[in-house]
C-alpha atoms as a PDB file:
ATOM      1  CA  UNK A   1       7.311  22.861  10.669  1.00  0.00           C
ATOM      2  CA  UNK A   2       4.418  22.266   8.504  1.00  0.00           C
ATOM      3  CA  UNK A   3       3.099  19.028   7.769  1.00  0.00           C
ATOM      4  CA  UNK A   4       1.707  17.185   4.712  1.00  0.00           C
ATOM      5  CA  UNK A   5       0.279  13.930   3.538  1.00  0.00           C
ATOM      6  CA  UNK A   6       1.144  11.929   0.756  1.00  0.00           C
ATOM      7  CA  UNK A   7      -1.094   8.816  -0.123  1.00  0.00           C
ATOM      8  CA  UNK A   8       0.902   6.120  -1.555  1.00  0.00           C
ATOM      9  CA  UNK A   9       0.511   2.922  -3.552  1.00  0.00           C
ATOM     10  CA  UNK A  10       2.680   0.368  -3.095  1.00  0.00           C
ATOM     11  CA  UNK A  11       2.584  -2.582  -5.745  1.00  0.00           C
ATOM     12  CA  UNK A  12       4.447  -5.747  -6.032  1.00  0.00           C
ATOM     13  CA  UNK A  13       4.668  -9.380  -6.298  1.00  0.00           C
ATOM     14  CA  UNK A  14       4.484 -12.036  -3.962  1.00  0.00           C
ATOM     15  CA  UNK A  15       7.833 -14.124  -3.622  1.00  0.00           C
ATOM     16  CA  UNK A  16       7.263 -18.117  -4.700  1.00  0.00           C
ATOM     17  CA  UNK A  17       4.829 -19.524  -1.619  1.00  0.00           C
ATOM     18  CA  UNK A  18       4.617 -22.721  -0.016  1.00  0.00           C
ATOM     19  CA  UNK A  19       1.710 -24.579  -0.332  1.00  0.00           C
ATOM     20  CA  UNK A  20       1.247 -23.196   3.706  1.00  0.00           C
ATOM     21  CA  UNK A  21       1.593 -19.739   2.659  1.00  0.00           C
ATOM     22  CA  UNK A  22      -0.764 -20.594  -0.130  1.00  0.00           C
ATOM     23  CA  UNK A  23      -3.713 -22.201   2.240  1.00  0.00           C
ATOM     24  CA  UNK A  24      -3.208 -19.302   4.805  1.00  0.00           C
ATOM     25  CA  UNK A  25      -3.499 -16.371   2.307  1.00  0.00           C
ATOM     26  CA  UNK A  26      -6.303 -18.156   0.365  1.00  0.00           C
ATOM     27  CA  UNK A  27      -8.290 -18.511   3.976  1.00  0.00           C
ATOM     28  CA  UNK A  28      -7.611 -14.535   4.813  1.00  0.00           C
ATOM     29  CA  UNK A  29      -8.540 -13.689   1.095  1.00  0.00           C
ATOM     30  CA  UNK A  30     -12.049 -11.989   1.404  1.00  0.00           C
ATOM     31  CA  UNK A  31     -10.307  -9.978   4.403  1.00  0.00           C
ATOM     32  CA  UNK A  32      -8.270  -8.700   1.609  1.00  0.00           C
ATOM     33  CA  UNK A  33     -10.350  -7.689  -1.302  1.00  0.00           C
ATOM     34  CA  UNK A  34      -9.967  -4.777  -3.199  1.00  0.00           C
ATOM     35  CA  UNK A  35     -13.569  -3.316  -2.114  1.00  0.00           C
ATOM     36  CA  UNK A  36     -11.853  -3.263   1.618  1.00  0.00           C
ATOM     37  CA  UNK A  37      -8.899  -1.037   0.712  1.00  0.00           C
ATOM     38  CA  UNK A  38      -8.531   2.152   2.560  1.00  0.00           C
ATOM     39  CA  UNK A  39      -6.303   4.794   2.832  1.00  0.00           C
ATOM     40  CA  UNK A  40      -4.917   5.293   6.506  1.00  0.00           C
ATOM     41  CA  UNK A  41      -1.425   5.224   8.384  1.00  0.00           C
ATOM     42  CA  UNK A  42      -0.948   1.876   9.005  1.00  0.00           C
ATOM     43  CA  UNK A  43      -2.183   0.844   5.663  1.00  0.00           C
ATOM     44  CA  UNK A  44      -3.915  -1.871   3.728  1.00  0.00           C
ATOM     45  CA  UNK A  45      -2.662  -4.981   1.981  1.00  0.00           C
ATOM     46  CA  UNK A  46      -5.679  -6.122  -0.678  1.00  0.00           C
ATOM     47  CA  UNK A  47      -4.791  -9.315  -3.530  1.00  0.00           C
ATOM     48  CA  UNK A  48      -6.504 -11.590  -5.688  1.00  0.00           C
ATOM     49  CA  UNK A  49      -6.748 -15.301  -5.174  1.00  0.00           C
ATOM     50  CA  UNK A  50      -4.334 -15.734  -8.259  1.00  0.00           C
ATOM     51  CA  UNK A  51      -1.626 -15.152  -5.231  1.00  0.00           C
ATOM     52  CA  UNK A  52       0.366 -13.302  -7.921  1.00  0.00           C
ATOM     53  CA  UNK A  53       0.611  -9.591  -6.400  1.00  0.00           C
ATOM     54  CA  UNK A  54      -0.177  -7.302  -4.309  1.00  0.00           C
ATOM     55  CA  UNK A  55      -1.257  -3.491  -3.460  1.00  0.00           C
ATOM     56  CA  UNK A  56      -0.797  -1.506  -0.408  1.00  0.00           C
ATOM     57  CA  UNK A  57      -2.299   1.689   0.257  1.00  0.00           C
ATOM     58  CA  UNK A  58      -1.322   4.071   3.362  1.00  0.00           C
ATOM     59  CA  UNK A  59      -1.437   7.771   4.020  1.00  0.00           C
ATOM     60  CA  UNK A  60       2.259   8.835   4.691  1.00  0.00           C
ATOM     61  CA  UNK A  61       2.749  12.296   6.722  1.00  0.00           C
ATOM     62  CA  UNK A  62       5.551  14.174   6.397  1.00  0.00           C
ATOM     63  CA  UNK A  63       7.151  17.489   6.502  1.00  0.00           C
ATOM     64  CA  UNK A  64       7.992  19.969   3.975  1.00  0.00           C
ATOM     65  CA  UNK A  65      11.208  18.981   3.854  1.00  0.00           C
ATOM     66  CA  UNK A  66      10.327  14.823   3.033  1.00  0.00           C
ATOM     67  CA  UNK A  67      11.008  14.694  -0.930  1.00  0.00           C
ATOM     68  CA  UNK A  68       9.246  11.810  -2.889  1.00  0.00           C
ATOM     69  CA  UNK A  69      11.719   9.040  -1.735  1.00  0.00           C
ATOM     70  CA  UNK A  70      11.689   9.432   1.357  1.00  0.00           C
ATOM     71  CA  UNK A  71       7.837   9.420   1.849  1.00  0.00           C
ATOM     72  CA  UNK A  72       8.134   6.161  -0.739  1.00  0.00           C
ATOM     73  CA  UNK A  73      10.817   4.608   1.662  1.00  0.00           C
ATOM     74  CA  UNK A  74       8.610   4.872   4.073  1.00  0.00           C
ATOM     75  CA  UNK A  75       5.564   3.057   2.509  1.00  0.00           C
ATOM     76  CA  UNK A  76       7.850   0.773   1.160  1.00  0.00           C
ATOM     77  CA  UNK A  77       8.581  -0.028   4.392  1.00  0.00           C
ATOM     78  CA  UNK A  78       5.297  -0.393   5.798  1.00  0.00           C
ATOM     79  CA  UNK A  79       4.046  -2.342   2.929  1.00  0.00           C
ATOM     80  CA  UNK A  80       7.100  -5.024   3.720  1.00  0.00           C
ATOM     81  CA  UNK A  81       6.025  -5.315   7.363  1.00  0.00           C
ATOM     82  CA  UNK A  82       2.150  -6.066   6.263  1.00  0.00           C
ATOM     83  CA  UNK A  83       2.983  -8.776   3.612  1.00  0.00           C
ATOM     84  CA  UNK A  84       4.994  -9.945   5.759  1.00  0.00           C
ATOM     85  CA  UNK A  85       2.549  -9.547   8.546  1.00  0.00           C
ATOM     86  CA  UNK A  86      -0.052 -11.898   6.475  1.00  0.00           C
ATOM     87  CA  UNK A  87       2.497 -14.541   6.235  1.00  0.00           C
ATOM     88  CA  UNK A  88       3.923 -13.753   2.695  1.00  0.00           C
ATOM     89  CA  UNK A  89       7.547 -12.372   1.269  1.00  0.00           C
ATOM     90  CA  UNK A  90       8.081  -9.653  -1.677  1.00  0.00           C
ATOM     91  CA  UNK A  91       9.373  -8.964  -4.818  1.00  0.00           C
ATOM     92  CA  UNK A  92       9.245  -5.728  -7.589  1.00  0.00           C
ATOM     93  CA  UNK A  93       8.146  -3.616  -5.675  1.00  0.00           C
ATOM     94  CA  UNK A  94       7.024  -0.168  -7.660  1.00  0.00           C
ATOM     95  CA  UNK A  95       4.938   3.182  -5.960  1.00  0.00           C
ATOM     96  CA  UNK A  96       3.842   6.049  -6.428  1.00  0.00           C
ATOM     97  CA  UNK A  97       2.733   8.763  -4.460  1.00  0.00           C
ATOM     98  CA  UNK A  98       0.096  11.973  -4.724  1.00  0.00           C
ATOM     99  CA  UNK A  99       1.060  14.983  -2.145  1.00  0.00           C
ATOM    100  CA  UNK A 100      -2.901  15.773  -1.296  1.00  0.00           C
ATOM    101  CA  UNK A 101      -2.137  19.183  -0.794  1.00  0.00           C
ATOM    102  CA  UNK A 102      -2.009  19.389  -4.604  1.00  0.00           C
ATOM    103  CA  UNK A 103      -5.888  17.258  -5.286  1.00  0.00           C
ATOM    104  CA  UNK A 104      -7.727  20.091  -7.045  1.00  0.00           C
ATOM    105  CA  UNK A 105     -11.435  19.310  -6.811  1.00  0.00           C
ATOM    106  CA  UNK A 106     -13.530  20.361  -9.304  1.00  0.00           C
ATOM    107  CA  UNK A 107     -17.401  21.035  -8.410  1.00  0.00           C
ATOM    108  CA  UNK A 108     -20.067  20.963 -10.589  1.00  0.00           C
ATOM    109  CA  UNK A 109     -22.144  24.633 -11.897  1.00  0.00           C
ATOM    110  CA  UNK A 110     -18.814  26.718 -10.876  1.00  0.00           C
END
């Protein structure tokens, strides 16, 4: 069965915080600034310090027969277990996904 990857993002909103959820995300900020995001299986959760939303990225493999929701369940799901992970709950969450077996790159002079 072949395989493919999909790279996701996963945005949403943080559910109201405590004023605890607030300190401990506000400590752990700079751990998740946008210049640290990366693409990979398990994932990264990046936000500002406005505590207002969120973005996950992840690489999601899947076979040829995995449509579009099911590789966006899946994120979806991983992106829930981080934010929850850093001590925070969800809301509206929205994603997309690219299949990078269909990135073209274009090179220069050809």
């Amino acid at each position: 069965m072949a395989r493919k990857s999909y790279q996701v993002i996963v945005r949403g909103r943080f559910a109201p915080l405590d004023d605890e959820q607030r300190a401990a995300l506000l400590a752990k900020a700079d751990e998740h600034d946008l210049l640290r995001a990366k693409f990979t299986e398990e994932g990264t959760v990046t936000y500002e310090r406005s505590l207002l939303a969120f973005t996950f990225r992840c690489v999601v493999p899947a076979t040829e027969e995995d449509d579009d929701a099911v590789v966006i369940g899946r994120a979806e799901a991983l992106a829930v277990a981080a934010v929850r992970q850093i001590g925070a709950d969800y809301r509206d969450l929205r994603s997309v996904s690219t299949d990078l077996d269909n990135i073209r790159i274009r090179r220069r002079g050809h």
